[in-house]
Protein backbone atom coordinates (compact mmCIF):
# COMPACT_ATOMS: atom_id res chain seq x y z
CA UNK A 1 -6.61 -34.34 -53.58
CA UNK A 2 -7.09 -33.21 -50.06
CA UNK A 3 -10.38 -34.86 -48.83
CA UNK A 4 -12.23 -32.28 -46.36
CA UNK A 5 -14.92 -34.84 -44.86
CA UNK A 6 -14.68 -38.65 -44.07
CA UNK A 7 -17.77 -40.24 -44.95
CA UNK A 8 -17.78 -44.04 -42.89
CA UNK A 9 -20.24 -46.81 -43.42
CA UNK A 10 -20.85 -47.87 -40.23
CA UNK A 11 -21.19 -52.03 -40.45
CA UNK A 12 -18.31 -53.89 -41.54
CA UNK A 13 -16.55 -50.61 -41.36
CA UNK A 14 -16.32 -49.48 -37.50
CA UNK A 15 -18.12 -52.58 -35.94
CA UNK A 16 -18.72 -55.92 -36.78
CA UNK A 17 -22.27 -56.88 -36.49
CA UNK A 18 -22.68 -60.41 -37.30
CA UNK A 19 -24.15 -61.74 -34.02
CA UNK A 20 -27.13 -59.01 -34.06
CA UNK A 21 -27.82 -59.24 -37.51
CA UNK A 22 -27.89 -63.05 -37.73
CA UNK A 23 -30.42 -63.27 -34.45
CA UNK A 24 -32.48 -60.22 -35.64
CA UNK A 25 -32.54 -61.96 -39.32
CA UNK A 26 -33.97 -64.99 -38.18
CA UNK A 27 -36.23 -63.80 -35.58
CA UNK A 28 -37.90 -61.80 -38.39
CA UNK A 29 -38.13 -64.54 -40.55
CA UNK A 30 -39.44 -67.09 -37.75
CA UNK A 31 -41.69 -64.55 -36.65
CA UNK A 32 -43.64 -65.07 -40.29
CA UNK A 33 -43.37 -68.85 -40.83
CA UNK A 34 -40.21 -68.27 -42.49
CA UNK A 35 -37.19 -70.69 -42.49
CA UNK A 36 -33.78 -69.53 -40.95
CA UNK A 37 -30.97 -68.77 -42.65
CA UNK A 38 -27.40 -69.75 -41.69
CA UNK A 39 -24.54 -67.70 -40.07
CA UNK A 40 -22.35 -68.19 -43.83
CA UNK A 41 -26.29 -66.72 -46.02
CA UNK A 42 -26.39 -64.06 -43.68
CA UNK A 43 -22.85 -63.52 -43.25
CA UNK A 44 -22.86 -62.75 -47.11
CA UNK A 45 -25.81 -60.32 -47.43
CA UNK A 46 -24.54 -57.62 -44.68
CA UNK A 47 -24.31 -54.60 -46.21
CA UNK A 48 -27.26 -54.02 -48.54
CA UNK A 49 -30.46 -52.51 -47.70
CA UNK A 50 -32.02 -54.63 -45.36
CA UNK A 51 -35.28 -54.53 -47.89
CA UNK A 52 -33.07 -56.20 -50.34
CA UNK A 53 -32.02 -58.94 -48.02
CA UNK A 54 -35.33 -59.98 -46.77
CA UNK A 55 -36.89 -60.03 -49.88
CA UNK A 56 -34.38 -62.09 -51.36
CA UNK A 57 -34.74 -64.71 -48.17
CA UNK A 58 -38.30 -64.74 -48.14
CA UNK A 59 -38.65 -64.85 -51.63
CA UNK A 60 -40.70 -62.00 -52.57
CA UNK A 61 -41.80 -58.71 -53.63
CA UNK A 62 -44.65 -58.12 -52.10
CA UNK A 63 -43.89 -54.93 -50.56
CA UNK A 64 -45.85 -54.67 -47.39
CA UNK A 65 -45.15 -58.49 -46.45
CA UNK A 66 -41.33 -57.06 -47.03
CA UNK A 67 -41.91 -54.33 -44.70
CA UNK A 68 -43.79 -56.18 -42.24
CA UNK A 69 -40.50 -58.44 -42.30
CA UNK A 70 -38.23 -55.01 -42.32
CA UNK A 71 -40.65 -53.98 -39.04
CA UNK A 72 -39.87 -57.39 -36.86
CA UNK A 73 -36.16 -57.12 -37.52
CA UNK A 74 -35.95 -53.74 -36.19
CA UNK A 75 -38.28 -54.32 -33.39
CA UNK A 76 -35.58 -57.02 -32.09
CA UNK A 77 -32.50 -54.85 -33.19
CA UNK A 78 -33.30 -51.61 -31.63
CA UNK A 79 -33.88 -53.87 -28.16
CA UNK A 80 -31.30 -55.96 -28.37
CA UNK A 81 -29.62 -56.30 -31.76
CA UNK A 82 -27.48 -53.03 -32.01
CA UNK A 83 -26.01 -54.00 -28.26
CA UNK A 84 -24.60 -57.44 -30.12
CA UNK A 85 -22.03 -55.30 -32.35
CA UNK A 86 -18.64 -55.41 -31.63
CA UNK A 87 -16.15 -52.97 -32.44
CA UNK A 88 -13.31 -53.79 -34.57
CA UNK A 89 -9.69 -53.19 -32.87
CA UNK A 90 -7.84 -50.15 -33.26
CA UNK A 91 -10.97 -48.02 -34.31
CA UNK A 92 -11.13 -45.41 -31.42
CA UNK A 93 -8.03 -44.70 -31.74
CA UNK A 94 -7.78 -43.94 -35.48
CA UNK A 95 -10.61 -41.49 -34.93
CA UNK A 96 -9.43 -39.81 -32.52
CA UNK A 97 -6.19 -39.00 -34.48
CA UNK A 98 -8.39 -38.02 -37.69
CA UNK A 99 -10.52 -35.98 -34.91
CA UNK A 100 -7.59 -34.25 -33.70
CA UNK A 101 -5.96 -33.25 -37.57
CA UNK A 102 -8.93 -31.67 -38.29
CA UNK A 103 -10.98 -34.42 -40.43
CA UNK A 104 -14.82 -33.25 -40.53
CA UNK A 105 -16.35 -36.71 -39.97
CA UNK A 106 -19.42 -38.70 -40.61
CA UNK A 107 -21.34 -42.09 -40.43
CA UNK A 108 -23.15 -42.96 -43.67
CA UNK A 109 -25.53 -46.03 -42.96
CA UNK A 110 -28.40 -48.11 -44.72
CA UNK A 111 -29.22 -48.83 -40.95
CA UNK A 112 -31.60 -46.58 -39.06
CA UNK A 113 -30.42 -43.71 -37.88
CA UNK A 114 -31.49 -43.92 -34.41
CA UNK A 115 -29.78 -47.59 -34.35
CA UNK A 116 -26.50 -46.22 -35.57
CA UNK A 117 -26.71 -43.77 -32.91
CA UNK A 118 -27.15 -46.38 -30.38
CA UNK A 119 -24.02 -48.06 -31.51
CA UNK A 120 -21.99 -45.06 -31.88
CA UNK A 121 -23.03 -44.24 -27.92
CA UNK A 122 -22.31 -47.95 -27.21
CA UNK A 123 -18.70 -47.47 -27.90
CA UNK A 124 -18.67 -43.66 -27.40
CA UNK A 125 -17.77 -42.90 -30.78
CA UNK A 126 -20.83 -40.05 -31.37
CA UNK A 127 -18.20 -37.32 -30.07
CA UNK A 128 -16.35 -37.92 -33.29
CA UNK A 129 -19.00 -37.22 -35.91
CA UNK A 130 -20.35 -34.27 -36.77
CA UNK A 131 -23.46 -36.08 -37.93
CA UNK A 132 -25.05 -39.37 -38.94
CA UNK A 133 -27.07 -40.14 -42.05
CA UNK A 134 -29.67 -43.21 -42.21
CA UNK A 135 -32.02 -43.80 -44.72
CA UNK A 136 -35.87 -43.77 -44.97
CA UNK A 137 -37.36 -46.72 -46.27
CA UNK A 138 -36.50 -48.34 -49.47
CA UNK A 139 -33.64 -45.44 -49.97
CA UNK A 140 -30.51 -46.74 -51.14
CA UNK A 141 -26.94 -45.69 -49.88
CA UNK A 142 -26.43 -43.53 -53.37
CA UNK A 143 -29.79 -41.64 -52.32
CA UNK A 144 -27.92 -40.76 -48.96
CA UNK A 145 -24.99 -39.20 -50.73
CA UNK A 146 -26.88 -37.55 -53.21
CA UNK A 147 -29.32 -35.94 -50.46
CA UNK A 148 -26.10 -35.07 -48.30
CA UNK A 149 -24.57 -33.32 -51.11
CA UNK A 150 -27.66 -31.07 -52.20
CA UNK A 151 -28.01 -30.35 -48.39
CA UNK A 152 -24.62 -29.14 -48.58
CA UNK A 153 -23.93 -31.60 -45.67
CA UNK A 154 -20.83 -33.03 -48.19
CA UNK A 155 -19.43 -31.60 -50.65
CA UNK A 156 -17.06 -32.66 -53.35
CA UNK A 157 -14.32 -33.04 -51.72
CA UNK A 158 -15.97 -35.86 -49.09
CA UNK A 159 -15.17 -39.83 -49.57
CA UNK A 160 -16.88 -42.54 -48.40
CA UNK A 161 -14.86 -45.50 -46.94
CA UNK A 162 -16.95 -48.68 -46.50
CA UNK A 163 -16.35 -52.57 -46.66
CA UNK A 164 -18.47 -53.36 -49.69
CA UNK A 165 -18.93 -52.86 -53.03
CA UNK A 166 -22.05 -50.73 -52.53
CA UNK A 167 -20.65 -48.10 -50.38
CA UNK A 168 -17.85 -47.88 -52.92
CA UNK A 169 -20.75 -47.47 -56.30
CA UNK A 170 -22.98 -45.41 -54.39
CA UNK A 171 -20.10 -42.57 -53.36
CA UNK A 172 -19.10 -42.97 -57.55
CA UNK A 173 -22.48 -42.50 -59.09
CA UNK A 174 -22.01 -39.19 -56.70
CA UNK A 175 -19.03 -38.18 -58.24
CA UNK A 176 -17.25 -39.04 -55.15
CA UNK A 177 -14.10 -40.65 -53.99
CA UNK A 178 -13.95 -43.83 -51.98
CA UNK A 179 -12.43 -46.25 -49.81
CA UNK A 180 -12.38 -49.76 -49.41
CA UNK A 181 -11.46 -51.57 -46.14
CA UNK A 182 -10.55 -54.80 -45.86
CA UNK A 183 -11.78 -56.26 -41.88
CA UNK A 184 -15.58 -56.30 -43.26
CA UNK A 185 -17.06 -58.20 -45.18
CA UNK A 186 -16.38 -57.41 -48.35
CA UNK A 187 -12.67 -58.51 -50.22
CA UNK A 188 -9.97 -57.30 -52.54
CA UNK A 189 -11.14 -58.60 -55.93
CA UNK A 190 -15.23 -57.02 -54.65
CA UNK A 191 -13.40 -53.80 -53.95
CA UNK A 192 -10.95 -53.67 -56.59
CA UNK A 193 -13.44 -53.58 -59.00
CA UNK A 194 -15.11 -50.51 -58.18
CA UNK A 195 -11.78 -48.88 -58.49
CA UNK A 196 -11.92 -47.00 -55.00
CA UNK A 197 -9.08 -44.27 -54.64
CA UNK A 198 -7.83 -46.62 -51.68
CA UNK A 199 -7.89 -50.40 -50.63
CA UNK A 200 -7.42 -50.27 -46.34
CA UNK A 201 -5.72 -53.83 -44.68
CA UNK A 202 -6.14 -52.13 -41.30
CA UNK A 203 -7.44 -48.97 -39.25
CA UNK A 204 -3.79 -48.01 -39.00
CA UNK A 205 -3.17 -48.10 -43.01
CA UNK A 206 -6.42 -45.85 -43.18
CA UNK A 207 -4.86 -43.34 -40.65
CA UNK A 208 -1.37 -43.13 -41.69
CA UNK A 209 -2.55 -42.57 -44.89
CA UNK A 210 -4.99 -39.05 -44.45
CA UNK A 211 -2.64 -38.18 -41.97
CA UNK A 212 0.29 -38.41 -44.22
């Protein structure tokens, strides 16, 4: 099948964004009499809605506490947070190729949008996407597809490459192709068994193989 649009995830995927994500974490939770959480309980929960995260580490469901939590995290992350990413190796370059064959290309994030945007800037990779997608809150990533596809952003011929298992499940319950990639944070036997149309060791793999 020749895939017409690129769909990325953006953490795990083109940056690595342990450092902001563990400091913002823990300054939200601090900031509400919350313990920390350690670089390996953190490390583990990057990738799923931020909602889900903090409500799991706080231990509830009380939905405004949750999004009182959600608020303090971004407060630090769109200061300093998003300038703590760090972009994987080899990543400008495979989009630039991609780019250049004629890829239509996009950033599909359960950050906020105007975050992503910041880090996309930060390493000047906005010139390679024709748009960015973040989520309102509570939406999940298979919301984002499904909104992008009624929009007529995406169509069926789009596939979503991301480093976990939920990037993978949301682009299928969308009828959609995907991509696992293996420098996140997610491994083989979590992306294996979502049965993704591809399973990425590096940026180079991804790009020899859509511009094979």
């Amino acid at each position: 099948m020749r895939y017409d649009t690129l769909v990325f995830d953006l953490d795990g995927t083109l940056s690595d964004p342990l450092l902001g994500t563990l400091r913002c974490m823990n300054f939200a939770l601090t900031c509400h009499k919350l313990q920390p959480r350690s670089e390996a309980e953190i490390r583990r929960r990057i990738g799923p809605p931020l909602e889900e995260t903090l409500s799991l580490f706080a231990d509830s469901d009380d939905e405004q506490f949750i999004r009182q939590l959600v608020d303090s995290y971004r407060e630090r992350y769109g200061e300093f947070g998003y300038a703590e990413n760090k972009l994987y190796p080899d990543i400008p370059e495979t989009l630039q190729a991609l780019k250049a064959a004629g890829y239509r290309m996009a950033v599909c994030t359960s950050k906020l949008r105007a975050n992503a945007v910041k880090i996309l800037r930060l390493f000047e990779l906005d010139g390679y996407f024709d748009f960015v997608s973040g989520p309102d809150y509570g939406m999940k990533k298979s919301d984002q597809l499904r909104e992008l596809l009624a929009s007529g952003e995406i169509g069926p011929q789009a596939i979503m490459i991301g480093d976990r298992a939920v990037d993978l499940s949301a682009a299928h319950s969308n009828q959609l192709a995907s991509a696992g990639v293996l420098w996140g944070y997610g491994d083989r036997e979590e992306l294996e068994q979502e049965k993704p149309a591809f399973i990425f060791e590096s940026p180079q793999a991804l790009r020899d193989t859509f511009l094979s």
